[in-house]
N, C-alpha and C. Protein backbone atom coordinates (compact mmCIF):
# COMPACT_ATOMS: atom_id res chain seq x y z
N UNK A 1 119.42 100.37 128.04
CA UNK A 1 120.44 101.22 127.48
C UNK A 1 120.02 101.61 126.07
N UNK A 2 120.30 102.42 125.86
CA UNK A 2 119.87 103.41 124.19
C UNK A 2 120.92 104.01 123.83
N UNK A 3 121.47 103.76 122.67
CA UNK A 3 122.23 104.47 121.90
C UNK A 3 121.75 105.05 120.81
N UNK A 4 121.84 106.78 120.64
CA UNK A 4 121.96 107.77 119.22
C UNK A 4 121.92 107.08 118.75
N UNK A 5 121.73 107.66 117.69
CA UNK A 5 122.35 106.94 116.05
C UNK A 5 121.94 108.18 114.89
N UNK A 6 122.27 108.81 114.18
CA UNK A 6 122.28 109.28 112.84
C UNK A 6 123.04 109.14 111.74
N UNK A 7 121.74 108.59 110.76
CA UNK A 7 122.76 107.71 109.97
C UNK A 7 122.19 108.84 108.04
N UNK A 8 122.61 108.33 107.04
CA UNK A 8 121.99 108.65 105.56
C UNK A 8 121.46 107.45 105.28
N UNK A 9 120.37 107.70 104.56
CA UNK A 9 119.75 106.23 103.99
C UNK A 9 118.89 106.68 102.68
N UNK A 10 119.89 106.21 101.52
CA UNK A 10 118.85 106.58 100.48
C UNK A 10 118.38 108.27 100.30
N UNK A 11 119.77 108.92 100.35
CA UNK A 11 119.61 110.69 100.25
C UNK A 11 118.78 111.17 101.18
N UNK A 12 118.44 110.42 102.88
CA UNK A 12 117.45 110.88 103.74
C UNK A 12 117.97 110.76 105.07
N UNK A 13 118.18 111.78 105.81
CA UNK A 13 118.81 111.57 107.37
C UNK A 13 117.78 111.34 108.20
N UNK A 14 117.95 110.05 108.37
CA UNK A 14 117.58 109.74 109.77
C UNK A 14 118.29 110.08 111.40
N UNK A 15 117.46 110.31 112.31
CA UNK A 15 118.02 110.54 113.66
C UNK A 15 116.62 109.48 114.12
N UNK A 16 117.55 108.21 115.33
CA UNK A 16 116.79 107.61 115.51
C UNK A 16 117.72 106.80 117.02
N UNK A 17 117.39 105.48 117.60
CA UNK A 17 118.07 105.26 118.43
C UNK A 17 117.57 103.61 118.47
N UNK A 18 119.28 102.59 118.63
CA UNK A 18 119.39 101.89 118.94
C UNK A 18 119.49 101.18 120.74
N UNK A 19 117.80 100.20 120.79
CA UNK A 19 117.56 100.15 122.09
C UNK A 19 118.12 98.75 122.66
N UNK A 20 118.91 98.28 123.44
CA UNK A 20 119.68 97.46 123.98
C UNK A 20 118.23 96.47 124.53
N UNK A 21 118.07 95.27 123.84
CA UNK A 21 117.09 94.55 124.76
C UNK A 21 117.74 93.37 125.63
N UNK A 22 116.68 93.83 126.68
CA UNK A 22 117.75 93.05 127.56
C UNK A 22 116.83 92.07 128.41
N UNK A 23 117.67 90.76 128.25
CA UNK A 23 116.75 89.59 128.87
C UNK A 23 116.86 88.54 127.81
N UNK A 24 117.17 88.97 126.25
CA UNK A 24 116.68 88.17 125.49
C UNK A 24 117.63 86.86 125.40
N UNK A 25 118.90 86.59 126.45
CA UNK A 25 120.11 85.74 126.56
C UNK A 25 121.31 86.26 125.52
N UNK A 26 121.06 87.33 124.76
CA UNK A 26 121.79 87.49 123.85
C UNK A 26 122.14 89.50 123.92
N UNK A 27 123.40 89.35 124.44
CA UNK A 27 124.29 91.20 124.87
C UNK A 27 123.96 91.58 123.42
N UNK A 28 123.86 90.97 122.55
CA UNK A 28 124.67 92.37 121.09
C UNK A 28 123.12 91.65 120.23
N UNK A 29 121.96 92.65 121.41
CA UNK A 29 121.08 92.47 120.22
C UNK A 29 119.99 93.59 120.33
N UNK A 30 119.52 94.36 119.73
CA UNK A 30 119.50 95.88 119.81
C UNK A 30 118.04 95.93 118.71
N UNK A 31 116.97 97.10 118.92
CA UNK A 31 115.92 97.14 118.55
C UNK A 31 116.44 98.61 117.77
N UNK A 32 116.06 98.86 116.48
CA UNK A 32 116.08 100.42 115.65
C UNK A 32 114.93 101.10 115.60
N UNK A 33 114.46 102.19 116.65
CA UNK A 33 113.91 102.86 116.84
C UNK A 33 114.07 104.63 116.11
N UNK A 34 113.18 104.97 115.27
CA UNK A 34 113.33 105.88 114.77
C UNK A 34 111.74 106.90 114.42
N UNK A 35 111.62 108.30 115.31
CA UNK A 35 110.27 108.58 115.80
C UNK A 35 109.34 107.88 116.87
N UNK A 36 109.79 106.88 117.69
CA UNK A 36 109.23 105.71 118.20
C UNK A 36 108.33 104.61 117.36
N UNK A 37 108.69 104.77 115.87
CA UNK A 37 108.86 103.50 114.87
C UNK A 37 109.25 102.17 115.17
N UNK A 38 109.34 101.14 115.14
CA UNK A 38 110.16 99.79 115.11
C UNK A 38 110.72 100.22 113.91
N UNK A 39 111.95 99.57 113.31
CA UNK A 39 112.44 99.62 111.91
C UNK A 39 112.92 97.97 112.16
N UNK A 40 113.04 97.94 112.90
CA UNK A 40 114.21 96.05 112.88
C UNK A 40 115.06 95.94 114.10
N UNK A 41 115.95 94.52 114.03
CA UNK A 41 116.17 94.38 115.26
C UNK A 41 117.91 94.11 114.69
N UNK A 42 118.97 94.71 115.05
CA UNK A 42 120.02 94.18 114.99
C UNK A 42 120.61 93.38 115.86
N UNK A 43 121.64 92.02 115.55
CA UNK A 43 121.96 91.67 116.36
C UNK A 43 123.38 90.82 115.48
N UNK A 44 124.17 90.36 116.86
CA UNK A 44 125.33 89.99 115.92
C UNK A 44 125.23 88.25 115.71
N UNK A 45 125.83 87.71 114.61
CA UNK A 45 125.63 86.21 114.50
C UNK A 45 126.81 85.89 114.12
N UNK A 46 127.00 84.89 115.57
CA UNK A 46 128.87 84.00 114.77
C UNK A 46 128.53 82.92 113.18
N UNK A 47 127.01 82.60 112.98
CA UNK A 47 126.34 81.83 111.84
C UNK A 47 126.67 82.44 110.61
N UNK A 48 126.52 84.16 110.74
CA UNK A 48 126.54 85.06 109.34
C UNK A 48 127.57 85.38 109.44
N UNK A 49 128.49 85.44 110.82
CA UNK A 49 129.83 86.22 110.52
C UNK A 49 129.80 87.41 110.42
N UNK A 50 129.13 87.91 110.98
CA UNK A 50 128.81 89.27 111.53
C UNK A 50 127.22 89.97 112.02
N UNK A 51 127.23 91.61 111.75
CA UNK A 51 126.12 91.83 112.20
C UNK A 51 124.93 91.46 111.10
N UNK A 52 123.56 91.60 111.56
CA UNK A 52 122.29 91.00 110.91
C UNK A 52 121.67 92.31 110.90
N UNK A 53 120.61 92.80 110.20
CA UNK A 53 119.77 93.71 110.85
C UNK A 53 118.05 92.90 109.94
N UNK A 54 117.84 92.70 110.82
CA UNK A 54 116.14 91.89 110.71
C UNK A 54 115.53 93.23 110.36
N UNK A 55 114.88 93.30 109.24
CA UNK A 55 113.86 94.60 109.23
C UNK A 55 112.46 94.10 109.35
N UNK A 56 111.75 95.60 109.30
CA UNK A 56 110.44 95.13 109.65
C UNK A 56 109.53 95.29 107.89
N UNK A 57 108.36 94.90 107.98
CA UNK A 57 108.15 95.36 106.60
C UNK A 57 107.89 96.11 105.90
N UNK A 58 108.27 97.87 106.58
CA UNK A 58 107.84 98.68 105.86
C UNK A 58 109.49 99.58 105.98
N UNK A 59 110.47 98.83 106.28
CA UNK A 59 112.14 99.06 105.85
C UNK A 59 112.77 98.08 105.32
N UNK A 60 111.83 97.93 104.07
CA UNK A 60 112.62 96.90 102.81
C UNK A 60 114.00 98.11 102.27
N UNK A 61 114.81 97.14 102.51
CA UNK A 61 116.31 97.42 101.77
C UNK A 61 117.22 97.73 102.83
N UNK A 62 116.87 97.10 104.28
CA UNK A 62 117.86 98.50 105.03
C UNK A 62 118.76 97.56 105.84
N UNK A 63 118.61 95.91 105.50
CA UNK A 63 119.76 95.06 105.82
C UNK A 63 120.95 95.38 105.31
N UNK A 64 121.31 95.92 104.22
CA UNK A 64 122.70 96.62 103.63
C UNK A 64 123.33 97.38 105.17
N UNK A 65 122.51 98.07 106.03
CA UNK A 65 123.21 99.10 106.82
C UNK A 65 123.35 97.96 107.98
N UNK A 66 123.60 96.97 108.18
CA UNK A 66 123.69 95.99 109.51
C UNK A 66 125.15 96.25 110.13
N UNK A 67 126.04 96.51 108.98
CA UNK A 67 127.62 96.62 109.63
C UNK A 67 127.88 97.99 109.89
N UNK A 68 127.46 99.08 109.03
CA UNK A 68 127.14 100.49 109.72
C UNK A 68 126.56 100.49 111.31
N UNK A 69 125.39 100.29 111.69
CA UNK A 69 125.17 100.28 112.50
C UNK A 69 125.71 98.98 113.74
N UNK A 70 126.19 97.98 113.43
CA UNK A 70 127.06 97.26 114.37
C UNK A 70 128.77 98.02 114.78
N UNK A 71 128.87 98.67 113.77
CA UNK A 71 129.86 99.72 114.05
C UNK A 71 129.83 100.73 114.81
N UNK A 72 128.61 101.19 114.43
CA UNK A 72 128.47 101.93 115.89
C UNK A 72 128.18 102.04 117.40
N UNK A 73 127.67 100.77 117.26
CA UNK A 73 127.48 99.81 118.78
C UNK A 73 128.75 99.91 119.33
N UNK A 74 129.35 99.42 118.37
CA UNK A 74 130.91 99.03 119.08
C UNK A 74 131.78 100.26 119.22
N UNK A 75 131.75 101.06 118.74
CA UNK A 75 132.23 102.49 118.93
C UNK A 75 131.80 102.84 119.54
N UNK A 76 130.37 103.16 120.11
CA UNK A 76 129.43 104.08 121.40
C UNK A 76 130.03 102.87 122.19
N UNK A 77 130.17 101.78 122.52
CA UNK A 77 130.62 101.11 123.61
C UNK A 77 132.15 101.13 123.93
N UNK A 78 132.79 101.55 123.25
CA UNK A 78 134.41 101.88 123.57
C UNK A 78 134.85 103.55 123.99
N UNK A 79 133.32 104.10 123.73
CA UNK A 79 133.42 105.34 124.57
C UNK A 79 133.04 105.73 125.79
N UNK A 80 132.45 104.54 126.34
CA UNK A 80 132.11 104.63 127.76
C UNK A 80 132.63 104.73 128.73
């Protein structure tokens, strides 16, 4: 499953897409694909008390957007 996503980051629009991995034992954990880039892996943690977004190392700063984009998980999934 793949969900859109366009988001602002730092005065720059991205259009990119959150990829549902599946197998990993864990529903709410999602790969950020943008150009067929890796950027990081979101996923949700009852530990942090919410969403995470793991980046990779060439999207230093972009854990700030973890609840943006867990927001929209959950919104593209209440529109189904």
């Amino acid at each position: 499953m793949t969900i859109p996503i366009t988001f602002e980051f730092n005065g720059k629009i991205y259009v990119g897409e959150l990829s549902h991995v599946s197998g990993s034992g864990n529903s709410t954990m999602f790969h950020l694909y943008i150009n067929r880039f890796y950027y990081g892996r979101l996923r949700y943690s009852v530990f942090a008390d919410g969403w995470v977004f793991d980046t990779n190392a060439g999207s230093v700063g972009w854990e700030v957007l973890a609840e943006h984009f867990g927001y929209h998980v959950i919104a593209w999934y209440h529109c189904l």
